[in-house]
N, C-alpha and C. Protein backbone atom coordinates (compact mmCIF):
# COMPACT_ATOMS: atom_id res chain seq x y z
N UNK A 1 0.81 -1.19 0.00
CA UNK A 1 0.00 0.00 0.00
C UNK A 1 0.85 1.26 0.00
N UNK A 2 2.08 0.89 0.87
CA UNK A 2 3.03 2.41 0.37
C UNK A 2 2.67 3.27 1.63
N UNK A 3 1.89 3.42 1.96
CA UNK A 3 1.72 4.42 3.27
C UNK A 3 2.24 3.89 4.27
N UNK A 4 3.11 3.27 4.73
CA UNK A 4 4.13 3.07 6.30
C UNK A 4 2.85 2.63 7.52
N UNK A 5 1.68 2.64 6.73
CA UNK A 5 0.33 2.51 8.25
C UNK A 5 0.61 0.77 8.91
N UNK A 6 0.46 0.84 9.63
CA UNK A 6 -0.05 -0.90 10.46
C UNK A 6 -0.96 -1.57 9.69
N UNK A 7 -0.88 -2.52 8.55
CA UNK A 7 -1.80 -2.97 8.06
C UNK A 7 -2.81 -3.71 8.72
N UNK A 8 -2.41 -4.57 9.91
CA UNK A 8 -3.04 -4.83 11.26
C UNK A 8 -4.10 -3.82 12.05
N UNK A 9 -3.91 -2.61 11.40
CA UNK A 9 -5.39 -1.88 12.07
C UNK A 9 -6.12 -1.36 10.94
N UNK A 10 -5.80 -1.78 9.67
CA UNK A 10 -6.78 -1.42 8.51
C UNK A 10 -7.97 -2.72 8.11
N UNK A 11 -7.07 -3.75 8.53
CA UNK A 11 -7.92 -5.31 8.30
C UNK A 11 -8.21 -6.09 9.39
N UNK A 12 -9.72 -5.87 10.10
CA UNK A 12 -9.66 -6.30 11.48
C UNK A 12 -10.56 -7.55 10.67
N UNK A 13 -10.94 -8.78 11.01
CA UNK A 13 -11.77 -9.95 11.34
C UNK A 13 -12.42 -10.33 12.18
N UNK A 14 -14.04 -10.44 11.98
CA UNK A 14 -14.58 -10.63 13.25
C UNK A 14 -14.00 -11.93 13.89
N UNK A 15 -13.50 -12.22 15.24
CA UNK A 15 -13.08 -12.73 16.27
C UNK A 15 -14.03 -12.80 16.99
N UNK A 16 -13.91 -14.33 17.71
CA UNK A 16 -14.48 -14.11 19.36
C UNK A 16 -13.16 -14.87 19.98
N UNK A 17 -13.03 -13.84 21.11
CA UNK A 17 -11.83 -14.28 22.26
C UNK A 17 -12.76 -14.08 23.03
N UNK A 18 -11.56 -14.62 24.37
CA UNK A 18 -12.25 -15.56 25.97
C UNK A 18 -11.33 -15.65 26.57
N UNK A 19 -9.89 -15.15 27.21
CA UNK A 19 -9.45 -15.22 28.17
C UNK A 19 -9.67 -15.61 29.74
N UNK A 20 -8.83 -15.88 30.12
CA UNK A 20 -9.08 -16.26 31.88
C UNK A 20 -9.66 -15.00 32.52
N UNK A 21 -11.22 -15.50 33.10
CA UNK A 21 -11.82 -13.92 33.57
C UNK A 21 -12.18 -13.34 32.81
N UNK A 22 -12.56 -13.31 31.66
CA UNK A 22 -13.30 -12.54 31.02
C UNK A 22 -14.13 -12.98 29.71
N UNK A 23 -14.97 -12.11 29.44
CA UNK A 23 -16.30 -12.44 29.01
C UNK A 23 -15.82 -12.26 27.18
N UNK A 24 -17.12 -13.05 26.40
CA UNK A 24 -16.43 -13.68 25.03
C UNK A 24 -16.30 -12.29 24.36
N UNK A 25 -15.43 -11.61 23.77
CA UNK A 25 -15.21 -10.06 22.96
C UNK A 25 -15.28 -10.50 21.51
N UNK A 26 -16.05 -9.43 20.94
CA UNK A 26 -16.27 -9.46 19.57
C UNK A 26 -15.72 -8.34 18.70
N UNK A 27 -14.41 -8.43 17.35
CA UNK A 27 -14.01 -7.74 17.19
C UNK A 27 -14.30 -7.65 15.46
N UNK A 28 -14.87 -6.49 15.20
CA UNK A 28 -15.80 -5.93 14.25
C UNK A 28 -14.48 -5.56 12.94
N UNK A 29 -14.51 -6.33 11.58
CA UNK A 29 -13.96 -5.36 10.59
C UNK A 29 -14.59 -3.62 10.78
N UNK A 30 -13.70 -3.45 10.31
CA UNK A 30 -13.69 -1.79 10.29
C UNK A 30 -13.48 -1.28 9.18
N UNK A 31 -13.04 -1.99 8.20
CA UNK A 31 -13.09 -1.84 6.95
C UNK A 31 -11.55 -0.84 6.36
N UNK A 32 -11.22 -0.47 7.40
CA UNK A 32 -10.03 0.15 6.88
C UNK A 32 -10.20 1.82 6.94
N UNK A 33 -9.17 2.47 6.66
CA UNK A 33 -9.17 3.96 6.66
C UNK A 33 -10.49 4.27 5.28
N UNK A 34 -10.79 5.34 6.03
CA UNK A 34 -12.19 5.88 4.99
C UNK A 34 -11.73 7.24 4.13
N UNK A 35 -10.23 7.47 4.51
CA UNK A 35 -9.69 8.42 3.90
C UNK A 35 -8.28 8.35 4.22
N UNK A 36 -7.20 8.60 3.67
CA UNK A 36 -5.94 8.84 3.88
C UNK A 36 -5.54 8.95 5.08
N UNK A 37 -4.89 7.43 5.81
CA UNK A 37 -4.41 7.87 7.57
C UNK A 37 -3.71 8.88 7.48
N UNK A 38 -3.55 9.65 8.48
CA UNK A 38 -2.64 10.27 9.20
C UNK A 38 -2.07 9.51 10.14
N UNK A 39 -0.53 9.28 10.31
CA UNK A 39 0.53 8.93 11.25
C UNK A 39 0.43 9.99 12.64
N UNK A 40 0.14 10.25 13.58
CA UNK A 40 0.70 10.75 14.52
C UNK A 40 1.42 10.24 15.30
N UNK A 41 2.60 10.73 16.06
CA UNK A 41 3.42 9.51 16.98
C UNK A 41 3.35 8.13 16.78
N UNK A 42 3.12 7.00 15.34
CA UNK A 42 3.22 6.28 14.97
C UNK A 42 2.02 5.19 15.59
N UNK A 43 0.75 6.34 15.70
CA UNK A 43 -0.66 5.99 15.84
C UNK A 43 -1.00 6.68 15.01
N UNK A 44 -2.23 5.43 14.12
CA UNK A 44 -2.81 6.40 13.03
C UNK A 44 -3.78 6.66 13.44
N UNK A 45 -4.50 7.51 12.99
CA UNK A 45 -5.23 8.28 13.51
C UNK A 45 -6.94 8.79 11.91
N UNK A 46 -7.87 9.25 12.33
CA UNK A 46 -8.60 9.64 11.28
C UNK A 46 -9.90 8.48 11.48
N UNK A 47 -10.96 8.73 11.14
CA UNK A 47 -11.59 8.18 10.54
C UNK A 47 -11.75 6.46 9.91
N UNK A 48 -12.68 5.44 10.22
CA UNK A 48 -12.76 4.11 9.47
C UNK A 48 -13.39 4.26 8.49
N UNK A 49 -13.27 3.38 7.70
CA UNK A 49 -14.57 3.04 6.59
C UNK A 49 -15.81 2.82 6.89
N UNK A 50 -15.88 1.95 8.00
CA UNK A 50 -16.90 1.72 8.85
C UNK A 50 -17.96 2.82 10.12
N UNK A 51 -16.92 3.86 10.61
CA UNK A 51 -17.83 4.83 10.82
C UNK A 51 -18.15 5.30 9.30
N UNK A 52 -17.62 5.96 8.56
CA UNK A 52 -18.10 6.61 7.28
C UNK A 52 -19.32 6.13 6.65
N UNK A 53 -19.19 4.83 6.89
CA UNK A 53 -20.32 4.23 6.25
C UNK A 53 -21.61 4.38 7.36
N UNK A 54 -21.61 4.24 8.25
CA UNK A 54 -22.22 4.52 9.03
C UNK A 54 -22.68 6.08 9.51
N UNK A 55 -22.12 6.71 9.36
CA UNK A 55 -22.48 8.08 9.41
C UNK A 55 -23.60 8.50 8.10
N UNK A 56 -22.92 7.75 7.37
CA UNK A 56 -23.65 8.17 5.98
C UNK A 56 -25.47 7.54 6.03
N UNK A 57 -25.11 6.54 6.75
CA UNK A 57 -26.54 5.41 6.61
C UNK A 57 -27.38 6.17 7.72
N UNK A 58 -26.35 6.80 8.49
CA UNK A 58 -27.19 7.49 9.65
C UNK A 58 -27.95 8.92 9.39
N UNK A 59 -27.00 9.40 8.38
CA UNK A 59 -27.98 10.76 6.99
C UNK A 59 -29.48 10.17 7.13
N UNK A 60 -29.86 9.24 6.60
CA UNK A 60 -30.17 8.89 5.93
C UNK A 60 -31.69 8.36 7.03
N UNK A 61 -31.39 7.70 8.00
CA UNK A 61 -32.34 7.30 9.11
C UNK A 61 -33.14 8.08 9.52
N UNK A 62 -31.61 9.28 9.34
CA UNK A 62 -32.72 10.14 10.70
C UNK A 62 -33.31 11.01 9.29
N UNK A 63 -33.16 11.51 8.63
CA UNK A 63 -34.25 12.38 7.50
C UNK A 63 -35.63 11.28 7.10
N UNK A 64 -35.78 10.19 7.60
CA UNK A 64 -36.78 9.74 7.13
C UNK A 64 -37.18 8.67 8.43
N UNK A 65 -37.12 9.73 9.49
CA UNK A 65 -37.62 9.63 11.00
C UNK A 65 -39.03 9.25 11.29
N UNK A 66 -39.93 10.19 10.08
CA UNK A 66 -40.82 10.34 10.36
C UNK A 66 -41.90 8.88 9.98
N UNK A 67 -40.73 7.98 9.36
CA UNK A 67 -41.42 6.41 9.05
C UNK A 67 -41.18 5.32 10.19
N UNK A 68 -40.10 5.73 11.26
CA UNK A 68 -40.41 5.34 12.66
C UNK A 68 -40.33 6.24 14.14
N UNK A 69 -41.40 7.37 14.07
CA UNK A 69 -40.96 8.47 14.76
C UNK A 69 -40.76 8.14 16.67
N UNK A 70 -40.57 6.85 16.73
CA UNK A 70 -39.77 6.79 18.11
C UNK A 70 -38.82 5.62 18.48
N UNK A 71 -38.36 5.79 17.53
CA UNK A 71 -37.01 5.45 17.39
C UNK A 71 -36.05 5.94 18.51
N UNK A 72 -35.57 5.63 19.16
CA UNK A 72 -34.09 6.38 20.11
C UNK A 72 -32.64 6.31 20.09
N UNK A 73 -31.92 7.75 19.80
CA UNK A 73 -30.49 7.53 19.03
C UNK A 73 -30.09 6.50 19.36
N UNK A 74 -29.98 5.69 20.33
CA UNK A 74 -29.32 4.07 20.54
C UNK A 74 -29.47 3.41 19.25
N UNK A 75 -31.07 3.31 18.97
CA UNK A 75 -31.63 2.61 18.18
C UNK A 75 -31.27 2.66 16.43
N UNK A 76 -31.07 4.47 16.73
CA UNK A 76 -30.60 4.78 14.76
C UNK A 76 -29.50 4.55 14.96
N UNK A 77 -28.49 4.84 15.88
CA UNK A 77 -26.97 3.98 15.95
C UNK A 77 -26.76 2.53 15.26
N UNK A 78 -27.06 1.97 16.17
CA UNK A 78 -27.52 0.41 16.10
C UNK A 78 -27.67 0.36 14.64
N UNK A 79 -28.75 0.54 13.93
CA UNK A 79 -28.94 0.48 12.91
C UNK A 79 -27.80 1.08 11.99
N UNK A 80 -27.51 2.05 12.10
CA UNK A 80 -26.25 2.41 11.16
C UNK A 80 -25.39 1.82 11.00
N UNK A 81 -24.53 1.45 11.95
CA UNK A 81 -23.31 0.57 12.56
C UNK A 81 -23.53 -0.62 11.87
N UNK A 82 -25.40 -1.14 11.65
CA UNK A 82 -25.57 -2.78 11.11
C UNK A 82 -25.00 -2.33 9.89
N UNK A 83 -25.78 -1.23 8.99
CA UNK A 83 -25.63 -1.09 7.54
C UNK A 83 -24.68 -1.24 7.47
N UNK A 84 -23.56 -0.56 8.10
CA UNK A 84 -22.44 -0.46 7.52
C UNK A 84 -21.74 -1.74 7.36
N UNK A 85 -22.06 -2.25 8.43
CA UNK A 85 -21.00 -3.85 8.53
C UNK A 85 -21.73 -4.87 6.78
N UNK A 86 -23.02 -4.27 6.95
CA UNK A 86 -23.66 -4.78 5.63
C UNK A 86 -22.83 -3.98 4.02
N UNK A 87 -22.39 -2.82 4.22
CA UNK A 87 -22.24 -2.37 3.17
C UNK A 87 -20.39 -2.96 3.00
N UNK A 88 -19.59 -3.08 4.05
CA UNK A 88 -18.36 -3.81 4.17
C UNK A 88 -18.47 -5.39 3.94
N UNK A 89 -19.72 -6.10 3.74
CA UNK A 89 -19.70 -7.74 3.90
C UNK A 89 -20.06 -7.87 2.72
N UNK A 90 -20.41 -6.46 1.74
CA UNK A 90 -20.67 -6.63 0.38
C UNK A 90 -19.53 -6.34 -0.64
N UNK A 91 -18.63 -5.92 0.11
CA UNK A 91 -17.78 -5.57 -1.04
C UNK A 91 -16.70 -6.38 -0.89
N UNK A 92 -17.19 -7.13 0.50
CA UNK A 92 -16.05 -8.16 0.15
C UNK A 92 -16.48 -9.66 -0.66
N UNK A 93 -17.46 -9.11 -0.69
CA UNK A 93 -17.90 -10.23 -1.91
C UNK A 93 -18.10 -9.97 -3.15
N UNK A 94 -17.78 -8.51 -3.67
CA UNK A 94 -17.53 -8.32 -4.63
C UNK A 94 -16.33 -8.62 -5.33
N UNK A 95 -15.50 -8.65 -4.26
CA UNK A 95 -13.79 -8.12 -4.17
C UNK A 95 -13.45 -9.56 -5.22
């Protein structure tokens, strides 16, 4: 890719871990930078694909509120966050 980034935090796989003491963790693709990392102190930094996508799906919820008007931001979250993992599980099946 040429950009010096951690390719290890652009390509996550959902996981379930379980360590001693603790409860099963689920770790979400993220789809990668949604725009050009920035390096700071050799943490990148910026934006996922996966919020982006989600922000965008979340445009989109709340302007057409009025087709579930009690809905609660948890709830249009939730929902965004799904799309997005939907709009990332599609292109990797495009890929």
């Amino acid at each position: 890719m040429g950009s010096g980034a951690d390719q290890s935090d652009t390509k996550r796989v959902e996981t379930k871990t379980k360590t001693k003491g603790e409860s099963m963790k689920t770790q979400t693709d993220n789809g990668g930078a949604a725009f050009p990392p920035m390096m700071y102190d050799s943490i990148m930094q910026g934006m996922t694909l996966r919020d982006y996508f989600a922000a965008s799906a979340m445009q989109g919820i709340c302007a057409n509120l009025h087709c579930t008007p009690q809905v609660t931001f948890k709830e249009v979250s939730q929902r965004a966050y799904a799309q997005a993992d939907a709009m990332i599980a599609a292109r990797k099946e495009e890929a």
